[in-house]
C-alpha atoms as a PDB file:
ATOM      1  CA  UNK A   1      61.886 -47.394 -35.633  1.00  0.00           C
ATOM      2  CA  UNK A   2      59.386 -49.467 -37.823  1.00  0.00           C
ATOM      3  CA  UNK A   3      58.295 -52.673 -35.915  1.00  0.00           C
ATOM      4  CA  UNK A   4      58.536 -54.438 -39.048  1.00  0.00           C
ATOM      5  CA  UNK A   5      62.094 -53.551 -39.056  1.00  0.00           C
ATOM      6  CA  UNK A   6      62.489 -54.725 -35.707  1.00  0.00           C
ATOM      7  CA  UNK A   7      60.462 -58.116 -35.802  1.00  0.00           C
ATOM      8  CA  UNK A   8      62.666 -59.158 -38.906  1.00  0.00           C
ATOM      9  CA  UNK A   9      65.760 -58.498 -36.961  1.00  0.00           C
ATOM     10  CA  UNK A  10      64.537 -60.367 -34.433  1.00  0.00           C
ATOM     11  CA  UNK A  11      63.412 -63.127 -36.761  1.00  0.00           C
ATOM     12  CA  UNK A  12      67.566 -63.129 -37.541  1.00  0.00           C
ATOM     13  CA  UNK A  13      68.089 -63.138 -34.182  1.00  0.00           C
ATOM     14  CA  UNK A  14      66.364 -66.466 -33.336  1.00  0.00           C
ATOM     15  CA  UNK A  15      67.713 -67.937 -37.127  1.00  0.00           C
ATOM     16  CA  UNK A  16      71.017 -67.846 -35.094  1.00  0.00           C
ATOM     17  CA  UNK A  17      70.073 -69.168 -32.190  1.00  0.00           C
ATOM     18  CA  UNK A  18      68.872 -72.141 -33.784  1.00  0.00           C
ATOM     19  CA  UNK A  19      71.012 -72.466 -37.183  1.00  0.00           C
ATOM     20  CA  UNK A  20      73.410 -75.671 -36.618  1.00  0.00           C
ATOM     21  CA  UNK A  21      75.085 -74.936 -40.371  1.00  0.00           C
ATOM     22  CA  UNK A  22      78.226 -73.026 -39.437  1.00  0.00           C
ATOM     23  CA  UNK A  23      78.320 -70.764 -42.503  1.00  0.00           C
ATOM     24  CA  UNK A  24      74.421 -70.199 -42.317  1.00  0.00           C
ATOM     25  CA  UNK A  25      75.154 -69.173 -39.100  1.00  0.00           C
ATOM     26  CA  UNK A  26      77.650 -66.495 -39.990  1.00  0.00           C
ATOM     27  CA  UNK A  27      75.731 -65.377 -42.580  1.00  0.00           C
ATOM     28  CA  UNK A  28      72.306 -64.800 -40.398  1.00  0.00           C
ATOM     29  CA  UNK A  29      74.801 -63.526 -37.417  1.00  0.00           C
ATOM     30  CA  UNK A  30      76.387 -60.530 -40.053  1.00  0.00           C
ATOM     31  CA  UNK A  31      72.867 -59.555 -41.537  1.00  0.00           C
ATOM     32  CA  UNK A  32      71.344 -59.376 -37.877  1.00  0.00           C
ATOM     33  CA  UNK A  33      74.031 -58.213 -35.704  1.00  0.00           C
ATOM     34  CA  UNK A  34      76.051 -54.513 -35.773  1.00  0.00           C
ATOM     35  CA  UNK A  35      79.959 -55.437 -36.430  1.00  0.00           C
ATOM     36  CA  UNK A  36      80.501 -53.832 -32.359  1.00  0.00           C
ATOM     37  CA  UNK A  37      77.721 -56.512 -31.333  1.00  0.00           C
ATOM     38  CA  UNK A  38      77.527 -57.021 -27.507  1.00  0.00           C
ATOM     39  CA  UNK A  39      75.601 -60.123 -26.138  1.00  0.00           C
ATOM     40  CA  UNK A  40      74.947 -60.934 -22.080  1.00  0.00           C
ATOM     41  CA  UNK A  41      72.878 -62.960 -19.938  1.00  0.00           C
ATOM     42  CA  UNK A  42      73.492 -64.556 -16.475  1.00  0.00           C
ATOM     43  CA  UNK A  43      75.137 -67.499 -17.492  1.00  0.00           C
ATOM     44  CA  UNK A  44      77.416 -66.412 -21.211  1.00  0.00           C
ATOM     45  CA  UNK A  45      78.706 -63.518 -22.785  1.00  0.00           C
ATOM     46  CA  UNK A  46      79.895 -62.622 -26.417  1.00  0.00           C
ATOM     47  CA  UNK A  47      81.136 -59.846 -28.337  1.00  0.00           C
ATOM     48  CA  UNK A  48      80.985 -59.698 -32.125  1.00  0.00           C
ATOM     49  CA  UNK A  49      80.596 -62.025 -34.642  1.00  0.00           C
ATOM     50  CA  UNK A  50      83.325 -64.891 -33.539  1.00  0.00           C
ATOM     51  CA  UNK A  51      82.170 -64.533 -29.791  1.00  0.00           C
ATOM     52  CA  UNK A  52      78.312 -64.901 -30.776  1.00  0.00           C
ATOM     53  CA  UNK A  53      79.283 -67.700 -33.406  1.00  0.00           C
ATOM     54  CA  UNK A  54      80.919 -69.656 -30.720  1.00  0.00           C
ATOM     55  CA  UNK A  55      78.571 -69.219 -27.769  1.00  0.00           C
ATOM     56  CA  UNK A  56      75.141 -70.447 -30.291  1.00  0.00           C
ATOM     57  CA  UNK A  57      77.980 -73.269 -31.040  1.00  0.00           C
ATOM     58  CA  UNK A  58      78.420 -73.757 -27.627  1.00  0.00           C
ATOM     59  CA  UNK A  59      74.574 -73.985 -26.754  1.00  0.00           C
ATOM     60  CA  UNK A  60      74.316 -76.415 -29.771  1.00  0.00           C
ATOM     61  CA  UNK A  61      76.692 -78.925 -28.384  1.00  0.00           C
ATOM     62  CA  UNK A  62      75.275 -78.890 -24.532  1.00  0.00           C
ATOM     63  CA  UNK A  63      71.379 -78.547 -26.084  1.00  0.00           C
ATOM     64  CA  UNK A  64      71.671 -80.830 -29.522  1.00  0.00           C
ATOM     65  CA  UNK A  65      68.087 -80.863 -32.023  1.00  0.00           C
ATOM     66  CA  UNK A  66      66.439 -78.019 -28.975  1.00  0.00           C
ATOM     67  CA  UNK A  67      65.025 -74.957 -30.426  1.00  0.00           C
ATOM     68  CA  UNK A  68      64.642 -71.266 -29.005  1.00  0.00           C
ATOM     69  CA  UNK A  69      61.375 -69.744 -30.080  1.00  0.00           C
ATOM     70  CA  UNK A  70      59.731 -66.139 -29.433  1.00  0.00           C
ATOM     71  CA  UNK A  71      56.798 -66.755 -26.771  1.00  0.00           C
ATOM     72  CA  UNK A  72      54.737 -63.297 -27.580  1.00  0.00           C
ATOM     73  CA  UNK A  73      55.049 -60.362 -29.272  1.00  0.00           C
ATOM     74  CA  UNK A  74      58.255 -58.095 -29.516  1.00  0.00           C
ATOM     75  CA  UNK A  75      57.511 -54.530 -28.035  1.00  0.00           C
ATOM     76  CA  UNK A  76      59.633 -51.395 -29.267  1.00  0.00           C
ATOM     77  CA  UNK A  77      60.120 -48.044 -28.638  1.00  0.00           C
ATOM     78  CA  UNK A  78      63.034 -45.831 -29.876  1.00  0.00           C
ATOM     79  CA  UNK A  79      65.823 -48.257 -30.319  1.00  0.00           C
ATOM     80  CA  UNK A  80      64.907 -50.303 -28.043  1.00  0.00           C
ATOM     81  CA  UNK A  81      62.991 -53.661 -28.070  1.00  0.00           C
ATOM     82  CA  UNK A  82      62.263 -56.589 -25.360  1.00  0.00           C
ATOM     83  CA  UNK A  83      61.030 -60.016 -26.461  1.00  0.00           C
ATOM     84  CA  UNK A  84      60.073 -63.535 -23.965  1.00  0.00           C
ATOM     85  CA  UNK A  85      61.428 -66.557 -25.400  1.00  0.00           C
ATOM     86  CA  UNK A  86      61.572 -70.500 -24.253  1.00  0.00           C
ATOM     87  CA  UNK A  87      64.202 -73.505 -25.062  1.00  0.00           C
ATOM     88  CA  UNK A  88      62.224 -76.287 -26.514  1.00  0.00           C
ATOM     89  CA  UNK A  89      63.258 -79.659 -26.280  1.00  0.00           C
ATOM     90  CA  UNK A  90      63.613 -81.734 -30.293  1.00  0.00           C
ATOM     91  CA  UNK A  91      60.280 -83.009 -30.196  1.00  0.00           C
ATOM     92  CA  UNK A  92      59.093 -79.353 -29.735  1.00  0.00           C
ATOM     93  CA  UNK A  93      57.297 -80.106 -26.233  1.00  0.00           C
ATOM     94  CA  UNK A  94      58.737 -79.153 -23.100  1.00  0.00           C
ATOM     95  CA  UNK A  95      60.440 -75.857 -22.519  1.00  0.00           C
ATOM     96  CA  UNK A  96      63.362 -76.168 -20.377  1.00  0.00           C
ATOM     97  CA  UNK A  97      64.571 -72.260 -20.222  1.00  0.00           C
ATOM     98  CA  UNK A  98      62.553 -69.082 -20.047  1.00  0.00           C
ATOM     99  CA  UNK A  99      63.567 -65.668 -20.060  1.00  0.00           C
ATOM    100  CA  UNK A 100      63.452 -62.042 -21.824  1.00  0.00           C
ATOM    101  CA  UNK A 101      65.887 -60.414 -23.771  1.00  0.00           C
ATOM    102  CA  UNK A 102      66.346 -56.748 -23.890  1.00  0.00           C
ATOM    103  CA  UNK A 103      68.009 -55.260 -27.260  1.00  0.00           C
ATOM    104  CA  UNK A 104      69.576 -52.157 -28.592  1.00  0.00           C
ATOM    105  CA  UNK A 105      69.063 -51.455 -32.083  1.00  0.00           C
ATOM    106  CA  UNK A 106      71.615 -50.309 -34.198  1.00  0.00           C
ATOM    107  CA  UNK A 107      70.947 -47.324 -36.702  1.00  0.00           C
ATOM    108  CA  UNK A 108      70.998 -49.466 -39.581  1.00  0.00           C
ATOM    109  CA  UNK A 109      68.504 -51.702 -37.965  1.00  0.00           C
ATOM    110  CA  UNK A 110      70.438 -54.604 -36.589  1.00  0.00           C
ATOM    111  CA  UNK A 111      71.139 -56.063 -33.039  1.00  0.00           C
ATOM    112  CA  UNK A 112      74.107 -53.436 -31.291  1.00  0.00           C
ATOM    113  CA  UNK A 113      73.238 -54.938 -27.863  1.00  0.00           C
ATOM    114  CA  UNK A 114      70.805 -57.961 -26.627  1.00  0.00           C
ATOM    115  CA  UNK A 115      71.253 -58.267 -22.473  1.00  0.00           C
ATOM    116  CA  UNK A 116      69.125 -61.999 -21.431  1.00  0.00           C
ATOM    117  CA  UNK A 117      67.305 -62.389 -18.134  1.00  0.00           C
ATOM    118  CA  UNK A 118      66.329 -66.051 -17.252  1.00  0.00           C
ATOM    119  CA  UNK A 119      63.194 -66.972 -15.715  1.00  0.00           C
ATOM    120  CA  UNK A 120      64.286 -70.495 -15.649  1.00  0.00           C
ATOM    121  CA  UNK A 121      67.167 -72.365 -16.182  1.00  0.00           C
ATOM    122  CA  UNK A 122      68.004 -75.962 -17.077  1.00  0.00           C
ATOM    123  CA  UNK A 123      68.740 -78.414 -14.613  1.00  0.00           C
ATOM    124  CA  UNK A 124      71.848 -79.568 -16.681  1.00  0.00           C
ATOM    125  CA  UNK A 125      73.444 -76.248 -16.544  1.00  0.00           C
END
């Protein structure tokens, strides 16, 4: 698996997380996820392209103008990848979630699985 590969799909991966244009969204969520895509962490879960579309919608409307952004560098090996990420308030300060996120990658390259771990958590959640 070329890392290059891999840090473009995970480029796509935050694109979603942080896309507030519906169609962009759905776009950036069908060129970065596999059509059996499975997402989990502690506190959602999704599967395929509806269930992620409504669960970044969801964050959106709880978290309005925040932004997720990588924290380090995205390690792979086989199809497998793990990256550390924060939730940054608008004014790109304060983060107010941590965690990792551990991902399967598909054969053609895309997202098949992503399982989230928090390190911390909002206060509003």
């Amino acid at each position: 698996m070329a890392n290059q590969g891999v840090s473009a799909t995970v480029d796509g991966y935050f694109a979603m997380w942080n896309e507030t244009d519906h169609a962009r969204r759905q776009a950036v969520i069908a060129a970065t996820w596999s059509d059996d895509a499975r997402y989990v962490d502690p506190l959602a879960s999704a599967q395929g392209a509806d269930g992620l579309h409504a669960l970044v919608a969801g964050v959106h409307e709880q978290f309005p103008g925040y932004q997720f952004r990588l924290t380090g560098a995205v390690d792979t090996h086989h199809d497998c990848a793990r990256w550390d990420w924060e939730l940054v308030a608008p004014d790109r300060g304060r983060a107010i979630a941590r965690g990792v996120d551990f991902a399967m990658i598909a054969p053609d390259g895309r997202l098949r699985a992503v399982t989230g771990f928090l390190y911390q958590v909002p206060g509003a959640l």
